[in-house]
Protein backbone atom coordinates (compact mmCIF):
# COMPACT_ATOMS: atom_id res chain seq x y z
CA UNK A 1 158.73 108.44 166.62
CA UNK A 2 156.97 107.54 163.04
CA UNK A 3 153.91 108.49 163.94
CA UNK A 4 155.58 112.00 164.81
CA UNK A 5 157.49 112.28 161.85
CA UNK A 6 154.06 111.49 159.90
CA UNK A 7 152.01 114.63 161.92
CA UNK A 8 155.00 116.64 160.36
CA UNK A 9 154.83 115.54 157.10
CA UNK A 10 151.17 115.59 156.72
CA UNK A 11 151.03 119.04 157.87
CA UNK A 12 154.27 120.58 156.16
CA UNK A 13 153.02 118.48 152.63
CA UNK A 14 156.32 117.13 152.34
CA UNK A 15 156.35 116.31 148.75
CA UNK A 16 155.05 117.89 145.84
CA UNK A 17 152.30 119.21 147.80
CA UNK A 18 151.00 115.45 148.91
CA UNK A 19 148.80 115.79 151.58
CA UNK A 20 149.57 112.25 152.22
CA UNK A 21 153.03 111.06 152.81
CA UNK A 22 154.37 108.13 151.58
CA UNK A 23 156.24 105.36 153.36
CA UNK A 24 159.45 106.35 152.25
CA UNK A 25 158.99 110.00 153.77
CA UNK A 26 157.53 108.76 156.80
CA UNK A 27 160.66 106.49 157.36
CA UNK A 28 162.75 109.20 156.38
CA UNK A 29 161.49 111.13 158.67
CA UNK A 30 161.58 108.98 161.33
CA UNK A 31 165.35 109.13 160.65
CA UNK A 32 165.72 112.44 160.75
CA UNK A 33 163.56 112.71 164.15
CA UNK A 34 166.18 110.43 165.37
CA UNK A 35 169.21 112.50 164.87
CA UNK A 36 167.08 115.06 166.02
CA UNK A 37 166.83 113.79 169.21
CA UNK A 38 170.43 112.54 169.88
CA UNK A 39 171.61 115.96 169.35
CA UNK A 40 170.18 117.55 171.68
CA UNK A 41 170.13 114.56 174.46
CA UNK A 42 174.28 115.26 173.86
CA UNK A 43 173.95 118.11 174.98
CA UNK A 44 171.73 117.67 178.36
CA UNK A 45 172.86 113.90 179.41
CA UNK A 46 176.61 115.24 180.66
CA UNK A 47 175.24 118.20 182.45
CA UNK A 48 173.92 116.17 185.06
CA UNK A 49 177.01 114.32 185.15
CA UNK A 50 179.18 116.91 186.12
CA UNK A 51 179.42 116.32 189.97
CA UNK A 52 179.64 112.44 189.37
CA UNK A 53 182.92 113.12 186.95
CA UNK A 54 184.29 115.59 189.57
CA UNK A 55 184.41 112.51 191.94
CA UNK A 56 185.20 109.96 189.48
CA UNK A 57 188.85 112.00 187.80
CA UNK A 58 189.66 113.96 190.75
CA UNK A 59 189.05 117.68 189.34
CA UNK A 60 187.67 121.08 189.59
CA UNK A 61 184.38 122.12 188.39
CA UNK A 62 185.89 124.32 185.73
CA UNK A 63 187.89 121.31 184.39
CA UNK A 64 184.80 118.97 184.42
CA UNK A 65 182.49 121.82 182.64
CA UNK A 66 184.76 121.48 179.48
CA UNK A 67 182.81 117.74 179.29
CA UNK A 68 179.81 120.16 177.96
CA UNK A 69 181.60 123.05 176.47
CA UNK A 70 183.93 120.82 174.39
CA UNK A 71 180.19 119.47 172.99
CA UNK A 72 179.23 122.73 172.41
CA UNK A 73 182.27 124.47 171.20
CA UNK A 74 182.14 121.79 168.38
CA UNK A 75 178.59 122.30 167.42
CA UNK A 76 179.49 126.25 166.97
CA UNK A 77 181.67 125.91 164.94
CA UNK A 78 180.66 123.38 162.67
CA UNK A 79 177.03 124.18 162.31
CA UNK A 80 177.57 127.01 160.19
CA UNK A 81 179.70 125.22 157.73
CA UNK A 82 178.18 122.07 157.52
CA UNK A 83 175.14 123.03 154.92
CA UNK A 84 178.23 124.27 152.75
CA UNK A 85 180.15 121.30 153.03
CA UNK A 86 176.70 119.45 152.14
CA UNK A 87 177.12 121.53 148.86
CA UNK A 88 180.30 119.63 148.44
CA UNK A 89 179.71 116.18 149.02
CA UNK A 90 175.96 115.77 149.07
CA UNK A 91 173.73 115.74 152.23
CA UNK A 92 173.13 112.33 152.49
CA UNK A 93 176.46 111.09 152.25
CA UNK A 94 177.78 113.59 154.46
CA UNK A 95 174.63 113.04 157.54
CA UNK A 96 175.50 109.65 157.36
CA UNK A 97 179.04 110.35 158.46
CA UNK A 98 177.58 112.56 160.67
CA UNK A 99 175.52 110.18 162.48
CA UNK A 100 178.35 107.74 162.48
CA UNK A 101 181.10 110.07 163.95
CA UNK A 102 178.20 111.02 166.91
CA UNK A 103 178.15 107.02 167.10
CA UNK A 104 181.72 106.19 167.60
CA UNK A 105 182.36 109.03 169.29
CA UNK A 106 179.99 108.16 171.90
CA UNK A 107 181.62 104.86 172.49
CA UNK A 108 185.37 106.98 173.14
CA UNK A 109 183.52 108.73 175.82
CA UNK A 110 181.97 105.69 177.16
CA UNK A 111 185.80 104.19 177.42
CA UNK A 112 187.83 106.78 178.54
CA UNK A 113 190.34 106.47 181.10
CA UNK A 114 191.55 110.46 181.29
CA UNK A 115 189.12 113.27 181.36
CA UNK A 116 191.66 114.85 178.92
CA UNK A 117 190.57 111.60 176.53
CA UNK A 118 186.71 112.20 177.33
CA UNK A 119 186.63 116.02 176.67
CA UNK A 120 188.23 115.13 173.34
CA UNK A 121 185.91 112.42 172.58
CA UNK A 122 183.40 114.68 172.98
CA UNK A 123 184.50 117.71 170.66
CA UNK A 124 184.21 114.59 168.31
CA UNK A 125 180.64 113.89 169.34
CA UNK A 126 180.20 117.33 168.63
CA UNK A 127 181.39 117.76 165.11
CA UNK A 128 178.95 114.74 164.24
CA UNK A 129 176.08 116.40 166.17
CA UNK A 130 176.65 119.61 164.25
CA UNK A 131 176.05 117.90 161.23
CA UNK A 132 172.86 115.89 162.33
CA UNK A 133 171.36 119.35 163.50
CA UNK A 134 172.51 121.69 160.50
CA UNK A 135 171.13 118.70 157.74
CA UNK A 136 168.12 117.64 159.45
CA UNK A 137 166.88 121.00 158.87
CA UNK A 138 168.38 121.43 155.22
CA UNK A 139 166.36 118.23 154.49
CA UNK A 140 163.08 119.92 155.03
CA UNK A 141 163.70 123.27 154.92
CA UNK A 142 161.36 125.46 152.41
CA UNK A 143 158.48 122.70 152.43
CA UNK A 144 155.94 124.21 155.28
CA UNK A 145 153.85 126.83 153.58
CA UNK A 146 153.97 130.05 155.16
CA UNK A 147 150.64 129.86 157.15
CA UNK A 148 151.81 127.51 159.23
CA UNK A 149 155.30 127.95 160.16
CA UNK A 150 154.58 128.26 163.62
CA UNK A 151 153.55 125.03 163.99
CA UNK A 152 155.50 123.26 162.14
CA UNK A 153 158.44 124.99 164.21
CA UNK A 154 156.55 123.75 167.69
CA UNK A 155 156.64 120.15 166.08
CA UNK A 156 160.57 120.24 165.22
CA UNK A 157 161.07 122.17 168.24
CA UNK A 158 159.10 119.47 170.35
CA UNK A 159 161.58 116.72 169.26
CA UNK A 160 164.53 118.55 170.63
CA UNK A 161 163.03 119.09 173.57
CA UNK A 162 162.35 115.50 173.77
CA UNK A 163 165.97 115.26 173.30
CA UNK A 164 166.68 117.41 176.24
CA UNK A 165 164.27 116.28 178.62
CA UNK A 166 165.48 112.80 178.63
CA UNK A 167 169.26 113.73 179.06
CA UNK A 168 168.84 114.79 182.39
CA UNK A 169 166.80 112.02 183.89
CA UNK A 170 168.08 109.12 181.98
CA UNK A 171 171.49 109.84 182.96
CA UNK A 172 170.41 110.21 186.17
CA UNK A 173 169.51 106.36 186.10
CA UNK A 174 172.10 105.72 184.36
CA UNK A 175 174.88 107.07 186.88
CA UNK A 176 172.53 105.59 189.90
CA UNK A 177 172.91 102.24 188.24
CA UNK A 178 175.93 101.82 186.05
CA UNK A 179 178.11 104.94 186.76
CA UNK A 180 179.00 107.84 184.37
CA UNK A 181 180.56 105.77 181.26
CA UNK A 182 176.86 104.23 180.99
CA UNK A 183 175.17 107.99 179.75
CA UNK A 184 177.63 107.91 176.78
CA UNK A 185 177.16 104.51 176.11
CA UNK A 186 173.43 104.76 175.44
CA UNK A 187 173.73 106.67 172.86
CA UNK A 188 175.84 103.97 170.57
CA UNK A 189 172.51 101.65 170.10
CA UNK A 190 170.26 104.92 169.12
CA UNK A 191 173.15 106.10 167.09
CA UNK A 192 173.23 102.60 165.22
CA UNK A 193 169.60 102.62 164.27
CA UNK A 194 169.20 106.40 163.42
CA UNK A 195 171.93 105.39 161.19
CA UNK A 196 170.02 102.08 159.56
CA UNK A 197 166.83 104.34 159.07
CA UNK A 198 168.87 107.28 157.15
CA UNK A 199 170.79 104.42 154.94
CA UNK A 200 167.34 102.91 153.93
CA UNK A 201 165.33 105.82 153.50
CA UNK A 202 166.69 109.24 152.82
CA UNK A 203 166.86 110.02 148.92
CA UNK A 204 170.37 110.06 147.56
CA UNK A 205 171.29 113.42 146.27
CA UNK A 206 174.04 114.34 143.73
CA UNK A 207 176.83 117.18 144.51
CA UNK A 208 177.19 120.84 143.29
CA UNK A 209 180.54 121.55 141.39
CA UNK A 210 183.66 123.06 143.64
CA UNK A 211 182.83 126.46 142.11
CA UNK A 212 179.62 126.61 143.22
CA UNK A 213 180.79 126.48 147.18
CA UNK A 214 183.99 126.39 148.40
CA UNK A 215 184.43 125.90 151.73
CA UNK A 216 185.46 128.21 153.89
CA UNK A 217 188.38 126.40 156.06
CA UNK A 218 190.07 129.93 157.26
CA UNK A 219 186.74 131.25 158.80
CA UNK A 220 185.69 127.77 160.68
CA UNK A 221 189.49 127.77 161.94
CA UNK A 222 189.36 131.54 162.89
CA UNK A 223 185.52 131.05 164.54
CA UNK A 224 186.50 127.49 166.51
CA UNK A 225 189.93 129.55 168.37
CA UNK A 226 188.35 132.60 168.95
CA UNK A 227 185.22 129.98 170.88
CA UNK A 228 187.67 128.48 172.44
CA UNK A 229 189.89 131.12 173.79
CA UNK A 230 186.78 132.97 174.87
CA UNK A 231 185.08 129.61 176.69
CA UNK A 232 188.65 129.74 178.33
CA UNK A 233 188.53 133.36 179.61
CA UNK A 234 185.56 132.68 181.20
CA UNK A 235 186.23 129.23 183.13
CA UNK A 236 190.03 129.64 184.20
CA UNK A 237 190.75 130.86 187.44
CA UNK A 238 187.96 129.40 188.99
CA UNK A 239 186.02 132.33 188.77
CA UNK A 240 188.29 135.16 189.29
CA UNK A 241 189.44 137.28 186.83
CA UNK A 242 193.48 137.61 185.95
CA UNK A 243 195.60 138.31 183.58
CA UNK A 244 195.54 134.93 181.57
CA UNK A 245 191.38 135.59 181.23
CA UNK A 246 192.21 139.00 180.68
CA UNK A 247 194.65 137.81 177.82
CA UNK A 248 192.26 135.47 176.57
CA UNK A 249 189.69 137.79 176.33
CA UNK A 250 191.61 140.50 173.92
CA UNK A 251 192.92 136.70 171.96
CA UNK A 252 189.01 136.77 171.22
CA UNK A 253 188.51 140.02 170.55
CA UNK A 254 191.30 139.81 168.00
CA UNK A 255 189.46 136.82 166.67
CA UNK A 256 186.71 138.32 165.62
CA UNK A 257 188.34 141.46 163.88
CA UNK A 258 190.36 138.94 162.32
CA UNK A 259 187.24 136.78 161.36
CA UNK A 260 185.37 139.47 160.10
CA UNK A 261 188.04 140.70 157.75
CA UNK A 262 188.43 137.12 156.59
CA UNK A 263 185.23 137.15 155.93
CA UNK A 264 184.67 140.36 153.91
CA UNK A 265 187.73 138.72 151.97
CA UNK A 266 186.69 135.77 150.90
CA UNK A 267 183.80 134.60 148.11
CA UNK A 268 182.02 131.93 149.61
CA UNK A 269 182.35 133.24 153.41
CA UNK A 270 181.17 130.84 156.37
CA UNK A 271 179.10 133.78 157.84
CA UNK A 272 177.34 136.84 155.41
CA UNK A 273 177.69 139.76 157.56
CA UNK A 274 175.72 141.68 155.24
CA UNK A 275 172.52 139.98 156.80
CA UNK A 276 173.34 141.92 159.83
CA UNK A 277 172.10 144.88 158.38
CA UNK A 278 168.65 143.73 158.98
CA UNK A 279 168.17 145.33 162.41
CA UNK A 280 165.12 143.02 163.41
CA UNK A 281 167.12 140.14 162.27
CA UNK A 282 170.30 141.42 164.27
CA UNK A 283 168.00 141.95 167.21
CA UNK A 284 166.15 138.81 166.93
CA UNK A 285 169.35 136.88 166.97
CA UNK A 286 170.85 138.94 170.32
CA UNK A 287 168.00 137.88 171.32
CA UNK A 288 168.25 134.13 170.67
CA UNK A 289 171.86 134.71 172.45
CA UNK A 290 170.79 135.99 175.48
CA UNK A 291 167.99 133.25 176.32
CA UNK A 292 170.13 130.14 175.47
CA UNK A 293 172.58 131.61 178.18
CA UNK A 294 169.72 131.62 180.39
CA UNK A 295 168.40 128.16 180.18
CA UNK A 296 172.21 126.77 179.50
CA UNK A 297 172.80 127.88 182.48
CA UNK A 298 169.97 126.97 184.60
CA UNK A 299 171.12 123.12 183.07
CA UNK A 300 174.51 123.24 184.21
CA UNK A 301 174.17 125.23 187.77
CA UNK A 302 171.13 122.89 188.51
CA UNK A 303 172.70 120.06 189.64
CA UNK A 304 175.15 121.38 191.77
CA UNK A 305 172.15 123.13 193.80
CA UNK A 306 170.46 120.09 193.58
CA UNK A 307 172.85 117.40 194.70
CA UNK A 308 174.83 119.28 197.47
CA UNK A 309 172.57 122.28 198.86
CA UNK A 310 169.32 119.69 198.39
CA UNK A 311 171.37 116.39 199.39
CA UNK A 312 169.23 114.91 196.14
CA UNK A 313 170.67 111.50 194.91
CA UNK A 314 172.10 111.53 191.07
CA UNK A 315 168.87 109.45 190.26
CA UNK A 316 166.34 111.72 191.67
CA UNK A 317 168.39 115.22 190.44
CA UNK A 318 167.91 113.44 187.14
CA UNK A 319 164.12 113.50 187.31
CA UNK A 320 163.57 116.94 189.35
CA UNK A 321 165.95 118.47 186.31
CA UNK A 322 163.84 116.60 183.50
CA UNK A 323 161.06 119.19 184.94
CA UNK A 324 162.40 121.66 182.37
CA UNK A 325 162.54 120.11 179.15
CA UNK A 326 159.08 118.22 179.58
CA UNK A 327 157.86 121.62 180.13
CA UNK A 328 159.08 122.89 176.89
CA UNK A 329 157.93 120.02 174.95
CA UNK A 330 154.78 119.68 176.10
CA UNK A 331 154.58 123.45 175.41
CA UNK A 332 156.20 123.52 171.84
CA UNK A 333 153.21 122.57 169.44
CA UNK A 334 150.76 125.06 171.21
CA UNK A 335 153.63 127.66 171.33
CA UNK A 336 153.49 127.08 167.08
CA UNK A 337 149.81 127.77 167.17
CA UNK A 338 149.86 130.67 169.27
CA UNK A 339 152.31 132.42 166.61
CA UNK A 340 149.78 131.11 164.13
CA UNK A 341 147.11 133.09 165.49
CA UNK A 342 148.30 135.93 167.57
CA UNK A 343 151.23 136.76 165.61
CA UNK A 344 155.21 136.02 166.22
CA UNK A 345 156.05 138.93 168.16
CA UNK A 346 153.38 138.86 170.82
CA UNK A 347 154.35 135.38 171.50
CA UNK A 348 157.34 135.97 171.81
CA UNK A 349 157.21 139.04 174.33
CA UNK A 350 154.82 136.63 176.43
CA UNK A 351 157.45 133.86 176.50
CA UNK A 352 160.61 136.19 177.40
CA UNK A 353 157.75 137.50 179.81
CA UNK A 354 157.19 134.35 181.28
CA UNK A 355 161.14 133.95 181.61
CA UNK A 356 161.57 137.45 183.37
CA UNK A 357 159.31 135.64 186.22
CA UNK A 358 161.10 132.35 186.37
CA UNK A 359 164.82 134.28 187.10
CA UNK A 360 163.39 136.66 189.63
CA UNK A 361 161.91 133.47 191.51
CA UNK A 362 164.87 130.90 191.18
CA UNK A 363 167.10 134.28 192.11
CA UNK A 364 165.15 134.21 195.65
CA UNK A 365 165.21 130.65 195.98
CA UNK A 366 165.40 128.84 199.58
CA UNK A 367 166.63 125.48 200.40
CA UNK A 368 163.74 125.58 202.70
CA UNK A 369 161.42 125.48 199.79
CA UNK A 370 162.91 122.32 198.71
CA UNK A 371 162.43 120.94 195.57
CA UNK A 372 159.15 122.44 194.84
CA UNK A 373 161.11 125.89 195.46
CA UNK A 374 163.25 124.97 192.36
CA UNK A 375 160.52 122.98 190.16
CA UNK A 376 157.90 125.89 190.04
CA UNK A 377 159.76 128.81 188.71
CA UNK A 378 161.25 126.36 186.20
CA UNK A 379 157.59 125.94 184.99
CA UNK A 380 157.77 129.67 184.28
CA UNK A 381 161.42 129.71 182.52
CA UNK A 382 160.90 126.18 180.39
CA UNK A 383 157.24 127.25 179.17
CA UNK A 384 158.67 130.88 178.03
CA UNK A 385 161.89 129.56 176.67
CA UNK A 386 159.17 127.19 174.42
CA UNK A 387 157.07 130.24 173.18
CA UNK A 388 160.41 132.30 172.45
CA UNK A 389 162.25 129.94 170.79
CA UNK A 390 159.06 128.70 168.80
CA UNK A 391 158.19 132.25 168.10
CA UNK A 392 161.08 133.71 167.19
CA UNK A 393 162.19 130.85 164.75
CA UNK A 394 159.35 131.32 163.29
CA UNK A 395 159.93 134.87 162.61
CA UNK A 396 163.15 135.03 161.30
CA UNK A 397 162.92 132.13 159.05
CA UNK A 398 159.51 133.32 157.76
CA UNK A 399 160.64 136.60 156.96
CA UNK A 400 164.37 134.97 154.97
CA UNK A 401 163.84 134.68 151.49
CA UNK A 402 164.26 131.55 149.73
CA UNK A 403 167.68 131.94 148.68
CA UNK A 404 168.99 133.09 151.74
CA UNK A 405 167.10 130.18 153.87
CA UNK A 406 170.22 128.67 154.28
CA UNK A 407 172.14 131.54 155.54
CA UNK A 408 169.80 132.59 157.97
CA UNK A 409 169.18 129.02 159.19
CA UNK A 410 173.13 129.04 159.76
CA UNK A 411 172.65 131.94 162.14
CA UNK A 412 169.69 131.28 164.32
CA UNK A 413 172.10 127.65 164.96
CA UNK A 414 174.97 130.22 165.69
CA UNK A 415 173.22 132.44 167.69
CA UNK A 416 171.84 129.82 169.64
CA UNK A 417 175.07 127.88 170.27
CA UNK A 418 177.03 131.15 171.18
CA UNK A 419 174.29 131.47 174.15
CA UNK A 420 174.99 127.85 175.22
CA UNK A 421 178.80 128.36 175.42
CA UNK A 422 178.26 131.45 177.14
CA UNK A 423 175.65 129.80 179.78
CA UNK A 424 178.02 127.05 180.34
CA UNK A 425 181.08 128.80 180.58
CA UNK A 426 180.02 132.21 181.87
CA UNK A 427 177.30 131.57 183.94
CA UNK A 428 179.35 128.77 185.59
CA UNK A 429 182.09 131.36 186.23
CA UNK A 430 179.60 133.28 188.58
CA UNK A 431 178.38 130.38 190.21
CA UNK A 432 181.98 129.41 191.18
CA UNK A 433 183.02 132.98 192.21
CA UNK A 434 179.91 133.17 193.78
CA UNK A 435 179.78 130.15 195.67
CA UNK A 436 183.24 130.57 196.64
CA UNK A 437 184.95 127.38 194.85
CA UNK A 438 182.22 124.75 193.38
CA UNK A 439 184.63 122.18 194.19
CA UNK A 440 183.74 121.80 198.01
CA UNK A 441 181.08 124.01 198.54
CA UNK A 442 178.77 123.85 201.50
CA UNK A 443 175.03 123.81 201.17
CA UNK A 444 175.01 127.45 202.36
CA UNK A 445 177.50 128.63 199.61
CA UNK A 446 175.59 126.72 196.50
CA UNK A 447 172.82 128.83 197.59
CA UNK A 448 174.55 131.83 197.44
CA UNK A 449 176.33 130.80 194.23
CA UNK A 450 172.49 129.74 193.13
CA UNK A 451 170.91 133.38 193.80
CA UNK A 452 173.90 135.12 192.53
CA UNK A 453 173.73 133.33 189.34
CA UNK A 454 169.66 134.21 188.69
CA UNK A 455 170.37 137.21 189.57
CA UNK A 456 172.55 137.92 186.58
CA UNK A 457 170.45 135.69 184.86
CA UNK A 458 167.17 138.15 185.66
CA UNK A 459 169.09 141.15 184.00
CA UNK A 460 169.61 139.71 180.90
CA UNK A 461 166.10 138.02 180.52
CA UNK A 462 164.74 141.58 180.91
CA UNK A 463 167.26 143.03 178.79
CA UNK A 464 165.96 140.71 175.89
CA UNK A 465 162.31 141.60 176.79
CA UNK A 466 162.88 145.44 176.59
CA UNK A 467 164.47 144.48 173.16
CA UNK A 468 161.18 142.46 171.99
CA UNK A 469 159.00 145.05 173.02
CA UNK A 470 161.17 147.92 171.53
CA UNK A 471 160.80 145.42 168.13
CA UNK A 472 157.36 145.05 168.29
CA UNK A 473 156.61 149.13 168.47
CA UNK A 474 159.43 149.59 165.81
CA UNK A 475 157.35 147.36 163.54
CA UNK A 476 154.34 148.98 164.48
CA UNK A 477 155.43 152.58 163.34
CA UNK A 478 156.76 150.83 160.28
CA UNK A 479 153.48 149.21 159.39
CA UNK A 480 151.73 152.82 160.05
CA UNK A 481 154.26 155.18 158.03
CA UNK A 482 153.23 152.10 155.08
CA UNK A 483 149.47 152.60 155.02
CA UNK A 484 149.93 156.06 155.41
């Protein structure tokens, strides 16, 4: 993990312009790396859960889902926020807490004795990984020179992966050999030493005035219910639509009218919605939307293919799932020099690309293929999701200005977390209409719920394609009507 943290601070010339970094920064971060990590492993480990907690409380598959969704919800709508708070109390202070909420947090889940108990230990879990993700970044943000964004984005993008690639098959293990409980409670010891390492070597920093930014406590309320009642909409029912979705869904719509008034209103609003009058920013974050939906919900319809239409053991769907992830990583850092060289854009059009092929094969899948039939085309959808997410980071960040870093950092986190929700909660809808009840389906029906899924999945991979490509020629013509 140092020796990580070191490659980034060498080549992002952490301080001052060192080319060298010192032992402080390399401890620091080390910490930061850390938090990094046990973020994102939140958010895989319980996916492969899932079927193991159906058995273990005696509930549906839409109940259960809210074990990852809760996680999620929490990070949404928190993220945003969390740099302002920072303004507030100071970042160190305040990623501390952060990292000791995730900690303690992650012992509730470990203990408790009602899924009701465990879905709200894990909304906790969620606030504090908000805040490790949203100050990680603030803590190095505006130090990479421009040149080489892209690969300093493949090297933080890397340790997330790393995050997410472990989730699946370490809590595999861990349900194979200590039940469920034991995938929370592995996180407590990490949590304890990422804490040590940011107490000892992150630089204290003082506080801004209340004038400077207020927090805005009206738009996080109005942005976590209208989350919430749309993550409802789209898991009640099991799948079919009725009038309490229905309901739900106009609560949301409401929501947002409601939080975008609030936030015209107020002075120090948790969202600017005049950055969405950037139309390449606007697209690239629909963008961002759309493929964490994808990949969300390849992570949380996996395992149910997997396990029941397979007949795979929890241990071994851990390690066929942690196919994905490793992909990723391993792809991240040449991802960031392939936008270094070629360009964002083109990178990015080969990843979504890449992404279009892995839908349209999973979408045809076979249980005859076995698990080679699922582990191929998720070569295709990991390694694109890599050179997207690595690409298109990379774009929108290196085209913010420095005083609107923060902003814009705040909604590539949003973007991406609204496409998580809506892979776990939508995509999971259409698996359990599709499958006809992912409670007791038969091997026959998780196939169908399977196909179904990647079909839907397929259609919007190749909607956010046409929408890179019609980028790329808009920026083209721009670039022409310049020099002319």
């Amino acid at each position: 993990m140092a020796n990580v943290a070191e490659k980034v601070a060498t080549e992002s010339n952490w301080i001052d312009g060192a080319a060298t970094p010192t032992r402080s920064v390399r401890w620091a971060l080390a910490s930061l790396s850390l938090a990094t990590l046990l973020s994102s492993l939140g958010t895989s480990i319980a996916s492969v859960g899932l079927p193991s907690l159906m058995q273990a409380f005696g509930a549906s598959f839409q109940s259960v889902q809210w074990v990852v969704l809760a996680y999620l919800l929490a990070i949404t709508t928190m993220i945003v926020s969390a740099g302002r708070l920072a303004d507030i109390v100071g970042r160190r202070p305040l990623l501390l807490a952060g990292i000791a909420l995730f900690t303690i947090a992650s012992a509730l889940c470990a203990l408790a004795p009602t899924l009701g108990l465990l879905i709200a230990a894990r909304a906790a879990q969620g606030l504090g990984a908000a805040v490790m993700m949203a100050l990680t970044l603030a803590f190095v943000a505006g130090t990479v020179p421009k040149a080489r964004t892209g690969s300093a984005m493949g090297l933080l993008g890397a340790m997330s992966s790393i995050g997410t690639m472990l989730g699946p098959s370490l809590g595999g293990l861990l349900i194979a050999g200590a039940g469920w409980r034991a995938m929370f409670l592995v996180n407590v010891p990490l949590g304890l030493l990422a804490f040590a390492l940011a107490w000892r070597a992150l630089p204290k920093d003082g506080r801004s005035g209340p004038g400077r930014s207020a927090f805005d406590t009206l738009g996080t309320v109005l942005l976590g219910l209208t989350l919430a009642a749309y993550a409802l909409a789209m898991t009640l029912g099991k799948g079919s639509v009725g009038l309490l979705n229905l309901a739900l869904l106009v609560v949301a719509a409401l929501g947002v009218a409601l939080f975008i008034v609030t936030e015209l209103k107020v002075e120090t609003p948790l969202v600017r919605l005049a950055a969405f009058g950037d139309r390449m920013l606007t697209a690239s974050l629909a963008m961002s939307v759309v493929v964490s939906t994808v990949v969300m919900g390849q992570l949380v319809v996996a395992p149910f293919y997997l396990s029941r239409a397979l007949g795979l053991d929890p241990a071994t769907v851990g390690l066929v799932m942690s196919t994905a992830p490793l992909v990723a990583t391993l792809a991240a850092v040449p991802a960031g020099r392939l936008v270094d060289r070629f360009g964002a854009q083109p990178t990015m059009i080969a990843g979504l690309a890449s992404l279009v092929l892995g839908t349209v094969a999973l979408s045809s899948i076979r249980i005859a293929f076995g698990i080679p039939g699922y582990v191929v085309p998720v070569l295709a959808l990991s390694g694109g999701y890599a050179l997207f997410q690595t690409a298109n980071n990379a774009a929108v960040m290196g085209a913010a200005t420095a005083d609107q870093r923060g902003v814009v950092s705040g909604l590539v986190n949003l973007s991406r977390n609204l496409g998580l929700i809506t892979g776990a909660s939508l995509m999971g809808a259409i698996f359990a209409a599709a499958s006809a009840g992912a409670d007791s389906a038969t091997p026959s029906a998780t196939l169908l719920g399977m196909q179904v899924t990647f079909r839907f999945a397929m259609a919007l991979a190749l909607f956010a394609l046409g929408l890179a490509v019609f980028c790329r020629r808009a920026a083209t013509r721009s670039k022409e009507r310049a020099e002319a």
